[in-house]
PDB file of N, CA and C in Angstrom:
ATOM      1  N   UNK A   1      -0.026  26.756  45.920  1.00  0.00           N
ATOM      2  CA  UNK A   1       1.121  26.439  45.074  1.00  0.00           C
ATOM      3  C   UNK A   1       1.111  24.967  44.684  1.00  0.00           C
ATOM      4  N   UNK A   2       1.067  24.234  45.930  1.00  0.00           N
ATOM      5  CA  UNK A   2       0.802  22.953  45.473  1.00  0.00           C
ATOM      6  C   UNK A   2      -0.104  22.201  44.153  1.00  0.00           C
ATOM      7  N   UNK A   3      -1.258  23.246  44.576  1.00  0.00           N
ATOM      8  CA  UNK A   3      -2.697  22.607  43.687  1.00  0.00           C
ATOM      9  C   UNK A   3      -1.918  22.733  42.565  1.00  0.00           C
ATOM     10  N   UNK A   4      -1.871  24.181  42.359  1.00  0.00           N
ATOM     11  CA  UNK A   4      -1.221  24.510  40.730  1.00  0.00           C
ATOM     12  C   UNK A   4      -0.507  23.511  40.076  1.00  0.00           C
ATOM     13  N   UNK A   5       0.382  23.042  40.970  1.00  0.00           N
ATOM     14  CA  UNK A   5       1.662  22.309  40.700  1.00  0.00           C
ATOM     15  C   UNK A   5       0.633  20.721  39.846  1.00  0.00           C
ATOM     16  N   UNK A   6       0.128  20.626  40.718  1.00  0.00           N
ATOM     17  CA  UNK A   6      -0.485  19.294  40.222  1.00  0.00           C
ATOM     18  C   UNK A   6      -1.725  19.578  38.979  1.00  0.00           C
ATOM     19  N   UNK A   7      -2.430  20.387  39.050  1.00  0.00           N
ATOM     20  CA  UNK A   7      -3.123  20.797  37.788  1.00  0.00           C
ATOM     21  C   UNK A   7      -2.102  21.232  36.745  1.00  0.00           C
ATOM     22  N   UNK A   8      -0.918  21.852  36.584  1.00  0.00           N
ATOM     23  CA  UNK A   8      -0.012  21.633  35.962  1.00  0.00           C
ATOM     24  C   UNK A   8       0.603  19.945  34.763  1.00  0.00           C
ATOM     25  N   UNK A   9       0.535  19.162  36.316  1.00  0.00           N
ATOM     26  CA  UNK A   9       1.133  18.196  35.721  1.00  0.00           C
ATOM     27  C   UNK A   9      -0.056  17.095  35.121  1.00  0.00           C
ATOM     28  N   UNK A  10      -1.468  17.106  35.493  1.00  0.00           N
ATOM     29  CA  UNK A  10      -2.132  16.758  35.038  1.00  0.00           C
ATOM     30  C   UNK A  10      -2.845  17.175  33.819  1.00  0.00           C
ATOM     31  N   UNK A  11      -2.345  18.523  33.346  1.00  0.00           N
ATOM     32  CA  UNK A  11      -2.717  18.806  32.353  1.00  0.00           C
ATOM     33  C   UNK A  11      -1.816  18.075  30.792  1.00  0.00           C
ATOM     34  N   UNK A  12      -0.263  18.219  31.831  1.00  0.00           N
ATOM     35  CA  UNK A  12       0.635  17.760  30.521  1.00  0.00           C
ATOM     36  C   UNK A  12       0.189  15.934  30.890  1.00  0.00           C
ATOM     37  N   UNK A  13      -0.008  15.286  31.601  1.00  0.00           N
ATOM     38  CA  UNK A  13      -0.356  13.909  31.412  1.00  0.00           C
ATOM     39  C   UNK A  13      -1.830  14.122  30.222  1.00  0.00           C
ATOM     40  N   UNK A  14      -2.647  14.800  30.492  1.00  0.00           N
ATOM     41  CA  UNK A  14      -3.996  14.669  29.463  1.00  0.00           C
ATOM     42  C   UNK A  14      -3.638  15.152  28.032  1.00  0.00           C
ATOM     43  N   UNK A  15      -2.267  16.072  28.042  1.00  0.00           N
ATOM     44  CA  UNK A  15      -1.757  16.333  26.676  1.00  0.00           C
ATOM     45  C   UNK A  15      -0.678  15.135  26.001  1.00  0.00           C
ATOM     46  N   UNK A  16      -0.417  14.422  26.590  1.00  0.00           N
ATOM     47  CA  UNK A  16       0.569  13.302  26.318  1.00  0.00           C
ATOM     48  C   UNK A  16      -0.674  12.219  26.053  1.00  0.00           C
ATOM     49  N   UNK A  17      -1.693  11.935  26.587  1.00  0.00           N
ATOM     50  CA  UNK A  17      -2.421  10.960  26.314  1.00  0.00           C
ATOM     51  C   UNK A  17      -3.604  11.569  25.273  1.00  0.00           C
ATOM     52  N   UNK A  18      -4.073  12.552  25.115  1.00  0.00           N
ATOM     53  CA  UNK A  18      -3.829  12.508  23.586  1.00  0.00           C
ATOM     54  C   UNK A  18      -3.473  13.032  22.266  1.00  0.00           C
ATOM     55  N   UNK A  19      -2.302  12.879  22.688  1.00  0.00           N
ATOM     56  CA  UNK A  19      -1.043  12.597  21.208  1.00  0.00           C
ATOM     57  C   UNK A  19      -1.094  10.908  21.171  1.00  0.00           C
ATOM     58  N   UNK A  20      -0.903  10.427  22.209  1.00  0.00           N
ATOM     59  CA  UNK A  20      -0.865   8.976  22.113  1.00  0.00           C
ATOM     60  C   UNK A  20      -1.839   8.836  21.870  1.00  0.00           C
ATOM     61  N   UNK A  21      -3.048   8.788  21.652  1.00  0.00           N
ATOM     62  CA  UNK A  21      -4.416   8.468  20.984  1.00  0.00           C
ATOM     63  C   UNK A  21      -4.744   9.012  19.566  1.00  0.00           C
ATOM     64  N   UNK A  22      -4.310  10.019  19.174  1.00  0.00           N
ATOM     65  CA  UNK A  22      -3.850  10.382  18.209  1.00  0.00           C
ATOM     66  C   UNK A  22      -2.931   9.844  16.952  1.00  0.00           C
ATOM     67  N   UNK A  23      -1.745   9.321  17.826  1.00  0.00           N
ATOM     68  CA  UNK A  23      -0.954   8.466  16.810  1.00  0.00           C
ATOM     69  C   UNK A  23      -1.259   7.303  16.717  1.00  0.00           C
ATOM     70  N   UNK A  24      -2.606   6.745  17.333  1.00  0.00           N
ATOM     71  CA  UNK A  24      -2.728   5.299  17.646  1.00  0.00           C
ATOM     72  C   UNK A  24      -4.092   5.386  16.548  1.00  0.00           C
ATOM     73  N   UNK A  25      -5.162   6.348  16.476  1.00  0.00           N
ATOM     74  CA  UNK A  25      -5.978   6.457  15.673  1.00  0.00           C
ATOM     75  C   UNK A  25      -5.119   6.510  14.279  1.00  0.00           C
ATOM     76  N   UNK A  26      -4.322   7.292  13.693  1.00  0.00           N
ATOM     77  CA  UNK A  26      -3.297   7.173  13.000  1.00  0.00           C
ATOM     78  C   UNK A  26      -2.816   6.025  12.306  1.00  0.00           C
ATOM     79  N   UNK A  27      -2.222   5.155  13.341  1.00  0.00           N
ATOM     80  CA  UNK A  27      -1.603   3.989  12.871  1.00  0.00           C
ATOM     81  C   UNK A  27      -2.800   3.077  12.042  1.00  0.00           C
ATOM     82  N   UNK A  28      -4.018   3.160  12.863  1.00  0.00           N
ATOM     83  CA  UNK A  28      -5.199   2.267  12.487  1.00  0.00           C
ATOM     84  C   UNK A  28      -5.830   2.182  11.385  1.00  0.00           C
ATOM     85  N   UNK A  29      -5.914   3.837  10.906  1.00  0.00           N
ATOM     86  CA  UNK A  29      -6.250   4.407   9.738  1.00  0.00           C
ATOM     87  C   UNK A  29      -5.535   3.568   8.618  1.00  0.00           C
ATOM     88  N   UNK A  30      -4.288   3.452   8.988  1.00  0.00           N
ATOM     89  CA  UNK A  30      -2.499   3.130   7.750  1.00  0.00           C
ATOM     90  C   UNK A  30      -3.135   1.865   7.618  1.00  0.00           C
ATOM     91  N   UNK A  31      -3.194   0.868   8.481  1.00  0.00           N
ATOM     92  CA  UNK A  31      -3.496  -0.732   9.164  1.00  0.00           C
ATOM     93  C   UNK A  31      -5.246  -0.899   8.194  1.00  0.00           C
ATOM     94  N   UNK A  32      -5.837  -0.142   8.114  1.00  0.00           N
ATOM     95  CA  UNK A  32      -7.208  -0.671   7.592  1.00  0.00           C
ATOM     96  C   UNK A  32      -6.902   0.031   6.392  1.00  0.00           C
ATOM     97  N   UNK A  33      -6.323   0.887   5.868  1.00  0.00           N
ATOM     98  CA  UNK A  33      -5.800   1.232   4.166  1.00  0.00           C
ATOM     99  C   UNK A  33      -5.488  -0.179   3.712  1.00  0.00           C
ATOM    100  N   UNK A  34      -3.883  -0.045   4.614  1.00  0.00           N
ATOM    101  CA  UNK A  34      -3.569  -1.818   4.102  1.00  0.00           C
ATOM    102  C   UNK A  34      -4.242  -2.721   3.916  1.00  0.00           C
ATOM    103  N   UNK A  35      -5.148  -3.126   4.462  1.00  0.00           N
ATOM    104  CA  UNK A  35      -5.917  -4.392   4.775  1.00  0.00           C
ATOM    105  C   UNK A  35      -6.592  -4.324   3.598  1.00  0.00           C
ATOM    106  N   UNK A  36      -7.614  -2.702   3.235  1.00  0.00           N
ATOM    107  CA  UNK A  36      -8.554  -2.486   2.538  1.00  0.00           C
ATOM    108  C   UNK A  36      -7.547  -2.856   0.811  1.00  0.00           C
ATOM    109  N   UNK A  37      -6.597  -2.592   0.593  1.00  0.00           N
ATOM    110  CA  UNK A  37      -5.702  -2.318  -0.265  1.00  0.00           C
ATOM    111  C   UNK A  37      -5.476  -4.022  -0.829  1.00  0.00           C
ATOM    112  N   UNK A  38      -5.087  -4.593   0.326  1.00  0.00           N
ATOM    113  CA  UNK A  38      -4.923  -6.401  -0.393  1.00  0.00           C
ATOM    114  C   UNK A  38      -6.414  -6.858  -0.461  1.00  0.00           C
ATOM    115  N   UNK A  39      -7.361  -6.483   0.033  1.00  0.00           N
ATOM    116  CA  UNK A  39      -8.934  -7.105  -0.113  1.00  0.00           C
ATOM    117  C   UNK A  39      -8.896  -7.053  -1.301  1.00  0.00           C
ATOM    118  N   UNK A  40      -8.590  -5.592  -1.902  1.00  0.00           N
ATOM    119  CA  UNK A  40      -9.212  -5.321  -3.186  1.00  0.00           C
ATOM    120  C   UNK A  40      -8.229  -5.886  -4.387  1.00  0.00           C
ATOM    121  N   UNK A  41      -6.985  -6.125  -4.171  1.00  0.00           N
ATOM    122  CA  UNK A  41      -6.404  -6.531  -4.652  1.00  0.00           C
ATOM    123  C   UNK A  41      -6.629  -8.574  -4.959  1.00  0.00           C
ATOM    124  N   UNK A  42      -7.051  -8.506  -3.759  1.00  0.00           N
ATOM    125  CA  UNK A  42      -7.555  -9.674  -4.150  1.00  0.00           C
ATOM    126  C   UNK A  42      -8.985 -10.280  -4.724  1.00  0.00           C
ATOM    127  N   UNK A  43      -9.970  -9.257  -4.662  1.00  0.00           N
ATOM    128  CA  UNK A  43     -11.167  -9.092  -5.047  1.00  0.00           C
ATOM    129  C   UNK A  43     -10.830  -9.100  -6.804  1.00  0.00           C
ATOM    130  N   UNK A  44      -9.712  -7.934  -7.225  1.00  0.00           N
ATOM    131  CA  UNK A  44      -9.916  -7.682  -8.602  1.00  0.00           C
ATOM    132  C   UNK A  44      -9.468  -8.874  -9.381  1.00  0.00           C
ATOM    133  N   UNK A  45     -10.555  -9.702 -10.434  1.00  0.00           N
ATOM    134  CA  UNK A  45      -9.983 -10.744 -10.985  1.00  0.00           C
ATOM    135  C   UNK A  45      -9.119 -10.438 -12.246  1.00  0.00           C
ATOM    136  N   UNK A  46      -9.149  -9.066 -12.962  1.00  0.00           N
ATOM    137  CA  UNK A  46      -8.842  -8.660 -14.003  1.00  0.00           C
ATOM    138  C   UNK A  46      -9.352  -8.967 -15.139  1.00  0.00           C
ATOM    139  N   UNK A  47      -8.847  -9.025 -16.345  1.00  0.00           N
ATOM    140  CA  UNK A  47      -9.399  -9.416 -17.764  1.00  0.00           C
ATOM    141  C   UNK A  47      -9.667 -11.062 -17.789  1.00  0.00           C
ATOM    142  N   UNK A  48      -9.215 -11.816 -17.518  1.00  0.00           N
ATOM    143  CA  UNK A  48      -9.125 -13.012 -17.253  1.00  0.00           C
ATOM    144  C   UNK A  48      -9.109 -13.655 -16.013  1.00  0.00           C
ATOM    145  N   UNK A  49     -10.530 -13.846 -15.466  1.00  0.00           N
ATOM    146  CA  UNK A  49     -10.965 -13.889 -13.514  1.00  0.00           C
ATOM    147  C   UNK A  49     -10.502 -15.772 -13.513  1.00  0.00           C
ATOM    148  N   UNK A  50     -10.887 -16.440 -14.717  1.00  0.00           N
ATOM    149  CA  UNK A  50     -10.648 -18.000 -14.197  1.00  0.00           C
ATOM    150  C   UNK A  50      -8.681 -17.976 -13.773  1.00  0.00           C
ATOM    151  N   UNK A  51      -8.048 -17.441 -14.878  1.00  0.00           N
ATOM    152  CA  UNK A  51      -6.350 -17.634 -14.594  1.00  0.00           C
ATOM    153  C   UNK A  51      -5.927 -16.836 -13.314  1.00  0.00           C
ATOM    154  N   UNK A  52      -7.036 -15.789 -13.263  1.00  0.00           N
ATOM    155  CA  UNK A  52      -6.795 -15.481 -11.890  1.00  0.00           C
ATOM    156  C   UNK A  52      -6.838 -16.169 -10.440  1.00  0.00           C
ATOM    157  N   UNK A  53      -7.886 -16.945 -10.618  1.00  0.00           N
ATOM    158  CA  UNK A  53      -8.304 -17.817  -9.684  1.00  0.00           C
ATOM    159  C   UNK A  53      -7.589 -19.535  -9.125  1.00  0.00           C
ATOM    160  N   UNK A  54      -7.027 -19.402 -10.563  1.00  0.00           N
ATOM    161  CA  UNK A  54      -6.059 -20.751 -10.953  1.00  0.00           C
ATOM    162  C   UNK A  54      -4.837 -20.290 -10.249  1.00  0.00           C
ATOM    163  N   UNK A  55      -4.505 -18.975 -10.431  1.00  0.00           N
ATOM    164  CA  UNK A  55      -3.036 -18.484  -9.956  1.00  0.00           C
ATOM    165  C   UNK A  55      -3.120 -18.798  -8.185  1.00  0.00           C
ATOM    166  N   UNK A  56      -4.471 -18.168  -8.041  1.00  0.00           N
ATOM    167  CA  UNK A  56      -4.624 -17.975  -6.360  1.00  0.00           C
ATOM    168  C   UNK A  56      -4.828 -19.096  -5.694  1.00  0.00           C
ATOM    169  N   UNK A  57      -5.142 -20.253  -6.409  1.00  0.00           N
ATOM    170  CA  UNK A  57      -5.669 -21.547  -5.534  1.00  0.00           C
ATOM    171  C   UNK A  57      -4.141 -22.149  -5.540  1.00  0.00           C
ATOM    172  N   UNK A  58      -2.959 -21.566  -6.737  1.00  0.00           N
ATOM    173  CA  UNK A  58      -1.706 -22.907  -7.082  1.00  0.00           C
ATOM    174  C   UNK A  58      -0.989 -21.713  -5.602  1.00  0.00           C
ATOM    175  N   UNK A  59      -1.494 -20.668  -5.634  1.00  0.00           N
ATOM    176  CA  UNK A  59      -0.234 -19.449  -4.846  1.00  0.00           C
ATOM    177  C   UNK A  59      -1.038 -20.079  -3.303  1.00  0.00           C
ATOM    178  N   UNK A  60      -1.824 -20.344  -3.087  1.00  0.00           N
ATOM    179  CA  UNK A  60      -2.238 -20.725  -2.175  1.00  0.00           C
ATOM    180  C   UNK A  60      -2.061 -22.387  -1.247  1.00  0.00           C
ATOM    181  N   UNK A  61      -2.247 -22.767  -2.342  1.00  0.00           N
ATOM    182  CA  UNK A  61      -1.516 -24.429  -1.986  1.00  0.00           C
ATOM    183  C   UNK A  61       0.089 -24.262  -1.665  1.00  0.00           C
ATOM    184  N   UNK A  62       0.498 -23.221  -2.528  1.00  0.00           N
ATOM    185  CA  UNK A  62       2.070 -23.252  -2.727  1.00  0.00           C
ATOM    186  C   UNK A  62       2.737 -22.120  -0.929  1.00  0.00           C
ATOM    187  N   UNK A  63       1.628 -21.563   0.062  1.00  0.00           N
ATOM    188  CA  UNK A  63       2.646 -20.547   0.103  1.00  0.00           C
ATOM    189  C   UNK A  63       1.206 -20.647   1.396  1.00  0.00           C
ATOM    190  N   UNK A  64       0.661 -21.697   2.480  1.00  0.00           N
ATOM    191  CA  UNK A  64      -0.328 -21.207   2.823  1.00  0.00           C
ATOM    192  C   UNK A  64      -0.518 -20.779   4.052  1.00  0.00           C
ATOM    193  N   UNK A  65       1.164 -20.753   4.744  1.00  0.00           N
ATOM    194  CA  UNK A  65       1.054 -19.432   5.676  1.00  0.00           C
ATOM    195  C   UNK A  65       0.813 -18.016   5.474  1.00  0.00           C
ATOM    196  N   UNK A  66       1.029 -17.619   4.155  1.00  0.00           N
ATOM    197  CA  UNK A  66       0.974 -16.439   3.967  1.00  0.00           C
ATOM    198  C   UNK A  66      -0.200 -16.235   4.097  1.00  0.00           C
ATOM    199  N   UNK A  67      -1.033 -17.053   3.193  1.00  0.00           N
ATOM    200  CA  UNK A  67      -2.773 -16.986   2.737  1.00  0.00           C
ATOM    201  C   UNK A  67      -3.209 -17.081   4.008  1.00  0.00           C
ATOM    202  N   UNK A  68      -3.052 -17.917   4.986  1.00  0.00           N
ATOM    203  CA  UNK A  68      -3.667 -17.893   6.622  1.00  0.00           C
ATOM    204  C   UNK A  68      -3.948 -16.416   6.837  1.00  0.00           C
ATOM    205  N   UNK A  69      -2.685 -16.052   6.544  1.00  0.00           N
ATOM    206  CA  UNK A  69      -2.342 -14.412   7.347  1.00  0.00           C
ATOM    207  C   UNK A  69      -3.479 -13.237   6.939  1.00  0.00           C
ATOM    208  N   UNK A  70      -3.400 -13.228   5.415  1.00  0.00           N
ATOM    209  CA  UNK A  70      -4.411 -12.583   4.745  1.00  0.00           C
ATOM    210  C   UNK A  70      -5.452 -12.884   4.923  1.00  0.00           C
ATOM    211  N   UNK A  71      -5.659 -14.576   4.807  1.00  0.00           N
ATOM    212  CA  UNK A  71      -7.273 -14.527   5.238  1.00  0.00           C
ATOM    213  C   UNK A  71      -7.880 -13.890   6.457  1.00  0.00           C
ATOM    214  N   UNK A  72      -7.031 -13.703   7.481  1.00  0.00           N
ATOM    215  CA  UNK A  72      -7.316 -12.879   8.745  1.00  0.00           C
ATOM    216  C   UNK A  72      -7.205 -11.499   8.613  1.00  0.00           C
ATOM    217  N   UNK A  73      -6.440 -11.223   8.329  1.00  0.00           N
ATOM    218  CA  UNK A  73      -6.351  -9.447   7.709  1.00  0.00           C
ATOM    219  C   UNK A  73      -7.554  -9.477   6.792  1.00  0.00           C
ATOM    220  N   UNK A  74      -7.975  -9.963   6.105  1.00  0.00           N
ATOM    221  CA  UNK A  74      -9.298  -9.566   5.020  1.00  0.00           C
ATOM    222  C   UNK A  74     -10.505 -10.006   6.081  1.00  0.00           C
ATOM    223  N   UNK A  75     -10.530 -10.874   6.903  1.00  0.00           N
ATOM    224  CA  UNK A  75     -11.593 -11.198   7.916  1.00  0.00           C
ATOM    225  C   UNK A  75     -11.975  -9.764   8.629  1.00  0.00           C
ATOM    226  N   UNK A  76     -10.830  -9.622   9.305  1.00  0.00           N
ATOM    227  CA  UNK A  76     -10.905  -8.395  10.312  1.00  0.00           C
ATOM    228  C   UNK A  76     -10.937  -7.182   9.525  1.00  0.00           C
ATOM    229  N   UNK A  77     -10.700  -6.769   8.230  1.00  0.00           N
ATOM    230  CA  UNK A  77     -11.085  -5.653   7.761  1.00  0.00           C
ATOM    231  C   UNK A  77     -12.655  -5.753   7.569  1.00  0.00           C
ATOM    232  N   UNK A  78     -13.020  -6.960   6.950  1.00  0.00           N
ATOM    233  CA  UNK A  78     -14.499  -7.149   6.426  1.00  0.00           C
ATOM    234  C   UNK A  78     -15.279  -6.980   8.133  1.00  0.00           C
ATOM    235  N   UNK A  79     -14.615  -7.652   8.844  1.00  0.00           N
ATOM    236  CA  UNK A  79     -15.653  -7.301  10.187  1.00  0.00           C
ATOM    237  C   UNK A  79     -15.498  -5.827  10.633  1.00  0.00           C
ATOM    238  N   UNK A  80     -15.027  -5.382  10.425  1.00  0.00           N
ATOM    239  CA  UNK A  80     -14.245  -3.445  10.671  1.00  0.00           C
ATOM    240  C   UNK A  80     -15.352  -2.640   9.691  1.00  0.00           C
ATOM    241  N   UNK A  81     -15.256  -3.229   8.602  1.00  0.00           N
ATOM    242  CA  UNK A  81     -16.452  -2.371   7.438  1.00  0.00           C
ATOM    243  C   UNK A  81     -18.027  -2.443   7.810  1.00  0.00           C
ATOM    244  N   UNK A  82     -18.127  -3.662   8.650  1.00  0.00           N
ATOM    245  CA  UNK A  82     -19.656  -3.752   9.117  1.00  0.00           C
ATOM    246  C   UNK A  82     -19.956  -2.978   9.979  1.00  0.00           C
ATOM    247  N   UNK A  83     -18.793  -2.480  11.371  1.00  0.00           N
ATOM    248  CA  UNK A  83     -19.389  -2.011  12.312  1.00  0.00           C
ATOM    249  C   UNK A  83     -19.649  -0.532  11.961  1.00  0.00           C
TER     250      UNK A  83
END
């Protein structure tokens, strides 16, 4: 009775861990969309790549905690695409 009891509860611990691996693969998937999503957004120069570039160096001087942030989010996606 005992054993049961505990193969029981070790089964629902191995079913709880993975759902939690599950929603965590999940989240990662969302997290490297995003990432992949501003790369490219920042990759595309459009019809006009110099005013683009003019915009990003004045948005960048102007705002460059943000740009820190991204530059790390586009780091770690670009190192994510290699492996």
């Amino acid at each position: 009775m005992l054993a049961s009891s505990k193969v029981k509860q070790l089964q629902k611990q191995l079913v709880e861990v993975w759902v939690a691996n599950f929603l965590l693969k999940k989240r990662i998937e969302n997290y490297e969309r995003a990432f992949g999503d501003i790369f490219a957004a920042i990759e595309n120069k459009g019809k006009m790549p110099k005013y683009q570039d003019f915009v990003a160096r004045k948005h960048r001087d102007e705002w460059p905690d943000l740009w820190q942030a991204i530059d790390r989010a586009t780091t770690v996606f670009n190192h994510k695409k290699e492996d």
